[in-house]
Protein backbone atom coordinates (compact mmCIF):
# COMPACT_ATOMS: atom_id res chain seq x y z
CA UNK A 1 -20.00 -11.12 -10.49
CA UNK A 2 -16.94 -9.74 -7.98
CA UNK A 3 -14.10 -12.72 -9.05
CA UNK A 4 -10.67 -12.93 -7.19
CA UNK A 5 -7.70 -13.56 -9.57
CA UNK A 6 -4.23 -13.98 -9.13
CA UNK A 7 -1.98 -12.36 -11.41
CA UNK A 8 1.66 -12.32 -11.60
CA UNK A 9 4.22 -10.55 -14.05
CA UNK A 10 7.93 -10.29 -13.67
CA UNK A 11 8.62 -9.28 -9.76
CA UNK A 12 4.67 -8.21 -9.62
CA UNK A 13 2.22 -10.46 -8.21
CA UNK A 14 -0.50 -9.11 -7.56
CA UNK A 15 -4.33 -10.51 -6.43
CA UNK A 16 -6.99 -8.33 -8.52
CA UNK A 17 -10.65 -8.06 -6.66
CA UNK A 18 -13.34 -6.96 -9.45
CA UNK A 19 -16.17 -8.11 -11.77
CA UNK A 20 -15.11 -10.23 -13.75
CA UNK A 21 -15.63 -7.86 -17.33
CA UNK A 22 -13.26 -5.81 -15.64
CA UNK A 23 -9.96 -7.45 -14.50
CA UNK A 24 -8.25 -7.52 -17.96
CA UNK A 25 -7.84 -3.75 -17.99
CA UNK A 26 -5.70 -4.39 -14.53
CA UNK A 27 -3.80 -6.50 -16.09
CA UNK A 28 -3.44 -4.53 -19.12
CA UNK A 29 -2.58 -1.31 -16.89
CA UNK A 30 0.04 -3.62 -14.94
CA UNK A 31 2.14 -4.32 -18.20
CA UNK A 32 1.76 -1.12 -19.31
CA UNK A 33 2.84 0.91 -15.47
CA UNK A 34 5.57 -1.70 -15.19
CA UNK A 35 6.99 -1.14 -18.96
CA UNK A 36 7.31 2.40 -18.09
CA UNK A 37 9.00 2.11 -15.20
CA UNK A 38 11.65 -0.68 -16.58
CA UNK A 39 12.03 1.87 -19.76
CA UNK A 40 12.71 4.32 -16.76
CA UNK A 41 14.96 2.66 -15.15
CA UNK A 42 16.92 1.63 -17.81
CA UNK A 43 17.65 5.63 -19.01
CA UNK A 44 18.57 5.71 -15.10
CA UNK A 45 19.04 3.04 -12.69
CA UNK A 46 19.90 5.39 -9.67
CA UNK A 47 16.68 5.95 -10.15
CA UNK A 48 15.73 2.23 -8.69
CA UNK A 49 18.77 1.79 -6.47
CA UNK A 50 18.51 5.34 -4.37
CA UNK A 51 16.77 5.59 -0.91
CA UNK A 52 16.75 8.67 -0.84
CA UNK A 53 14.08 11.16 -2.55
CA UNK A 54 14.93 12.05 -6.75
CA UNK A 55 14.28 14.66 -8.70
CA UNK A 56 12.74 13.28 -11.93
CA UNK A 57 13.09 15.01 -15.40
CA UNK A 58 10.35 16.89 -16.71
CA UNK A 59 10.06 14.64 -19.51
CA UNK A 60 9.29 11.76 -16.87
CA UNK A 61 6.14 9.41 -17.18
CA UNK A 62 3.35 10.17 -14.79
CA UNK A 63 3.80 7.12 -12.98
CA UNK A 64 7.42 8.23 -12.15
CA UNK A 65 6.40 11.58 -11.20
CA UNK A 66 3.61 10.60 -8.42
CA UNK A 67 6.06 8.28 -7.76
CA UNK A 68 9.10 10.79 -6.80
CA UNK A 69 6.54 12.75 -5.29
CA UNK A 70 5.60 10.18 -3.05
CA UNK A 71 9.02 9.61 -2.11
CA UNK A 72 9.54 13.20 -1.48
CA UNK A 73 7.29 13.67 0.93
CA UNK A 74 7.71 10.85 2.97
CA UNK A 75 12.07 11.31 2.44
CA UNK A 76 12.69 7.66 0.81
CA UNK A 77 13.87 6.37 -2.46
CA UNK A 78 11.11 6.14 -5.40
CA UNK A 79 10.76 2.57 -5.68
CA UNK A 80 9.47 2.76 -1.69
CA UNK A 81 6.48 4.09 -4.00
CA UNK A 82 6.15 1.46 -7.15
CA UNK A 83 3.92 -1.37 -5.50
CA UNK A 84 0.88 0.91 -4.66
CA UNK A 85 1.77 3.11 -7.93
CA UNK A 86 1.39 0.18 -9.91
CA UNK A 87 -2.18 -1.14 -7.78
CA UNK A 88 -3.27 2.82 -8.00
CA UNK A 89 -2.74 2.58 -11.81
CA UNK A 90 -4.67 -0.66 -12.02
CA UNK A 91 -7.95 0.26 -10.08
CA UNK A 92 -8.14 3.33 -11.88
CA UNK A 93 -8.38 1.55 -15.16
CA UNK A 94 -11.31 -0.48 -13.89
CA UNK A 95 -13.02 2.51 -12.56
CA UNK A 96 -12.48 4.21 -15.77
CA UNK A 97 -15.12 0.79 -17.06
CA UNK A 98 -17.38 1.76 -14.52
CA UNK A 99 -15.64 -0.33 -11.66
CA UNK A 100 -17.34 1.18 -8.15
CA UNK A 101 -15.76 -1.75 -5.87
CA UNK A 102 -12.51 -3.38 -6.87
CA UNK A 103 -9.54 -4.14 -5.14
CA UNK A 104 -5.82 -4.37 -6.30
CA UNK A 105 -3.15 -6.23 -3.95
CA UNK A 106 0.04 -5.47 -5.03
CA UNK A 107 2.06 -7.74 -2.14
CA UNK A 108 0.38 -6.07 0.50
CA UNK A 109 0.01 -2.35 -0.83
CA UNK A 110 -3.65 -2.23 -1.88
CA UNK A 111 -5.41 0.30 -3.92
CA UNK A 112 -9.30 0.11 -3.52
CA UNK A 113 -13.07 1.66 -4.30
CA UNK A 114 -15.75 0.33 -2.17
CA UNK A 115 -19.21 0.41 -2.87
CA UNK A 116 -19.96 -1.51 0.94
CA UNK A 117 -17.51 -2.06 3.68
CA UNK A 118 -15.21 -4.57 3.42
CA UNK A 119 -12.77 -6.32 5.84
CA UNK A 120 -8.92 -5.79 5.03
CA UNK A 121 -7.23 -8.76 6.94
CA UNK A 122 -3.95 -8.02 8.52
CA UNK A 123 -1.10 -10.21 8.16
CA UNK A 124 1.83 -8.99 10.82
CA UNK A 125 4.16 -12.13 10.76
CA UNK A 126 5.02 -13.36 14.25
CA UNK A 127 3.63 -10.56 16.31
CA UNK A 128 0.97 -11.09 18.81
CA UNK A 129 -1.90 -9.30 16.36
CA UNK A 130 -3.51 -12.16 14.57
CA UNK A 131 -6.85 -12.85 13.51
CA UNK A 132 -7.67 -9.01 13.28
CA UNK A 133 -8.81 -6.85 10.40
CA UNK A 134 -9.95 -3.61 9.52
CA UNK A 135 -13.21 -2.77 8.44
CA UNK A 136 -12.98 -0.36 5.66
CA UNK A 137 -15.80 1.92 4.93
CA UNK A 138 -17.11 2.80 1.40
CA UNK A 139 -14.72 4.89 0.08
CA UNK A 140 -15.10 8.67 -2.04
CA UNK A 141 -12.89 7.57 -4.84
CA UNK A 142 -9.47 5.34 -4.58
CA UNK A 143 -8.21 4.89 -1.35
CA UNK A 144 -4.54 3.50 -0.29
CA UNK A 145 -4.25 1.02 2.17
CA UNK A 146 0.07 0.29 2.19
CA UNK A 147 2.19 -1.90 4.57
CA UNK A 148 5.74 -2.71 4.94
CA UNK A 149 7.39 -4.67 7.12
CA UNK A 150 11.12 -5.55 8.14
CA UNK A 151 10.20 -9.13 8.84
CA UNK A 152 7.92 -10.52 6.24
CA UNK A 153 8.38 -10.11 2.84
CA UNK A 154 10.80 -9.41 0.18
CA UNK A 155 10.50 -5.31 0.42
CA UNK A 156 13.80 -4.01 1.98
CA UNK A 157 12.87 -2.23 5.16
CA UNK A 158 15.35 -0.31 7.27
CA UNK A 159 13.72 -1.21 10.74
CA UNK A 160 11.72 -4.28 12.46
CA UNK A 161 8.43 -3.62 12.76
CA UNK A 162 5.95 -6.72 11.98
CA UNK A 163 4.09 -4.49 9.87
CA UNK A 164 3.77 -0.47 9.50
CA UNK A 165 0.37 0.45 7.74
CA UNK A 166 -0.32 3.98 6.32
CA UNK A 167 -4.26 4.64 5.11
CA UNK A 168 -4.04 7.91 2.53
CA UNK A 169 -6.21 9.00 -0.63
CA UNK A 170 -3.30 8.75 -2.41
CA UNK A 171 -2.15 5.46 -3.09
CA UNK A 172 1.71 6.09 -4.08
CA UNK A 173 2.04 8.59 -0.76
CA UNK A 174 0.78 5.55 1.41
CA UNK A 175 3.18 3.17 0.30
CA UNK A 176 6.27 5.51 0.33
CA UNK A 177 4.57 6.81 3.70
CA UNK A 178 4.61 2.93 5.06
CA UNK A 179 8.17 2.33 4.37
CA UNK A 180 8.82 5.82 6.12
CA UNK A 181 7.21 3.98 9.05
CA UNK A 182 8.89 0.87 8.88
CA UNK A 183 12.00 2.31 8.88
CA UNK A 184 11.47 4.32 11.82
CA UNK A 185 10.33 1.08 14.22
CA UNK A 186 14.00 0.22 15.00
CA UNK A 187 12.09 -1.09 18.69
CA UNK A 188 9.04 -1.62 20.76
CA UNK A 189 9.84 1.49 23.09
CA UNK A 190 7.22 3.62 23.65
CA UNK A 191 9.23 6.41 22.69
CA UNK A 192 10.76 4.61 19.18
CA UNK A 193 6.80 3.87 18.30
CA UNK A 194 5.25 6.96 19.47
CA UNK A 195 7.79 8.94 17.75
CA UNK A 196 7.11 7.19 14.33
CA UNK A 197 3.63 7.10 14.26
CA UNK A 198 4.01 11.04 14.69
CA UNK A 199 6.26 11.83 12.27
CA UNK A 200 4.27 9.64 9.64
CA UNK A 201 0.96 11.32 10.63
CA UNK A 202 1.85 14.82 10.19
CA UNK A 203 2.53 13.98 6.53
CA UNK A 204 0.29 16.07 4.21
CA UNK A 205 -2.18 13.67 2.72
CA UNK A 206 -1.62 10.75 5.56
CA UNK A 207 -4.88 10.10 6.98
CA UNK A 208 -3.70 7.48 9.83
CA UNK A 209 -0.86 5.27 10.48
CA UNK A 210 -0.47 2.06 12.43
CA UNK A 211 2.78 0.38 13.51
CA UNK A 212 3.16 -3.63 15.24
CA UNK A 213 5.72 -4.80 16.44
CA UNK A 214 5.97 -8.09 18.96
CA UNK A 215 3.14 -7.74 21.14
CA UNK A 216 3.08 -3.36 20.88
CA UNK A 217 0.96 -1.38 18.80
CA UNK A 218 0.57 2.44 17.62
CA UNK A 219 -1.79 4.41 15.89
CA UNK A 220 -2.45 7.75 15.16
CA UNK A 221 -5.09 9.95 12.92
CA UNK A 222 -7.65 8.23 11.36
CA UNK A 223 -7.42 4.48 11.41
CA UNK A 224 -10.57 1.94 10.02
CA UNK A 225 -12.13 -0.22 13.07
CA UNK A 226 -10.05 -3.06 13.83
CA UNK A 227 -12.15 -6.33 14.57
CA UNK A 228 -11.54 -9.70 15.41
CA UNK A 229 -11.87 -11.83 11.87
CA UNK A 230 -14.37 -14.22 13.50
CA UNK A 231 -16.55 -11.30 13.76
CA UNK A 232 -19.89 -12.10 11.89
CA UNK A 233 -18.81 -8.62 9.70
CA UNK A 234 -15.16 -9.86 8.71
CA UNK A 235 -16.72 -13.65 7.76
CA UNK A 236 -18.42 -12.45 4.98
CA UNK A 237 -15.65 -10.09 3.60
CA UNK A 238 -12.08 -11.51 1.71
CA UNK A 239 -8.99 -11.14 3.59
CA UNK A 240 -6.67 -9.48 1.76
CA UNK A 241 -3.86 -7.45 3.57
């Protein structure tokens, strides 16, 4: 039986989608991703306090290398990268038991596998875009749905967007991606939006990106179907972005 659990540990709180059998080897996964990282971190903390991209050692975890490569590509710090590195770690310990739909929320940076399609609820503060989701199609693999946002939240964004959302295979890219975005929606011009959603786009590995702000949208590449949540579809899917 699919079970929805809460799960917090140190700054991570994440809400773990999954049959039941299954959602101690997130957890387990979570301590183990995050105990890397601190043990990281303490060897070098420029390493968390940097926005801008770092070159890791050789002798670096793999955690901490998709995460600086992450951050490379989409010109951020490496911690832009840790949320959906950590959720990416998780689900893939659960598909590893067999796991073909389960769903890790790591404060709004979710890595998924869907065996059906499933509404992804989208929470954008104040703005004007409430009561919408996207309906996410079964997915080849793990998929990365990321989103930051300069007004909600504790993540540190560099711009004001309500919330920038960045859909990629890989689950660290879309989260360092997402910041990328944030940071770039300074305004609701046309120009300011249009201009992000471009840059962030023409990322290798980006599938789509999608930036609110007030009552302004952008999107560009491939984006789910956004639907109103008291669609008949979204009523009998969680809400979890």
């Amino acid at each position: 039986m699919i079970v929805r659990r809460h799960f917090e540990v140190g700054e991570t709180a994440v809400t773990i989608v999954a049959e039941e059998e299954l959602v101690s080897y997130a957890k387990r996964s979570i301590f183990d991703s995050r105990q890397e990282i601190m043990s990281f971190i303490e060897r070098d903390g420029f390493f968390k306090v940097t926005f801008d991209p770092y070159d890791e050692p050789e002798s670096a975890p793999a955690i901490i290398r998709r995460m600086c490569d992450a951050a490379r590509a989409a010109n951020v710090g490496p911690m832009a990268a840790v949320a959906g590195a950590i959720a990416e770690a998780a689900v893939l310990a659960m598909v590893d038991q067999g796991a073909d739909h389960a769903i890790v929320d790591n404060g709004g940076d979710l890595a998924l596998v869907l065996n059906r399609e499933t509404a992804v609820g989208i929470f954008a503060g104040t703005s004007s875009f409430k009561g919408l989701a996207y309906m996410v199609p079964p997915t080849e693999g793990i998929y990365g749905i990321c989103t930051s946002s300069g007004m909600v939240g504790p993540s540190i964004s560099l711009g004001a967007s309500d919330a920038a959302t960045v859909f990629a295979k890989d689950v660290s890219l879309a989260d360092a991606c997402a910041t990328a975005l944030g940071n770039l929606v300074t305004s609701d011009a046309d120009d300011v939006l249009g201009d992000a959603v471009g840059t962030i786009s023409d990322i290798s590995g980006v599938d789509g990106c999608v930036a609110m702000i007030g009552e302004r949208m952008a999107m560009r590449g491939k984006v789910p179907d956004l639907v109103r949540c008291d669609d008949t579809r979204c009523k009998v899917s969680e809400r979890y972005l």
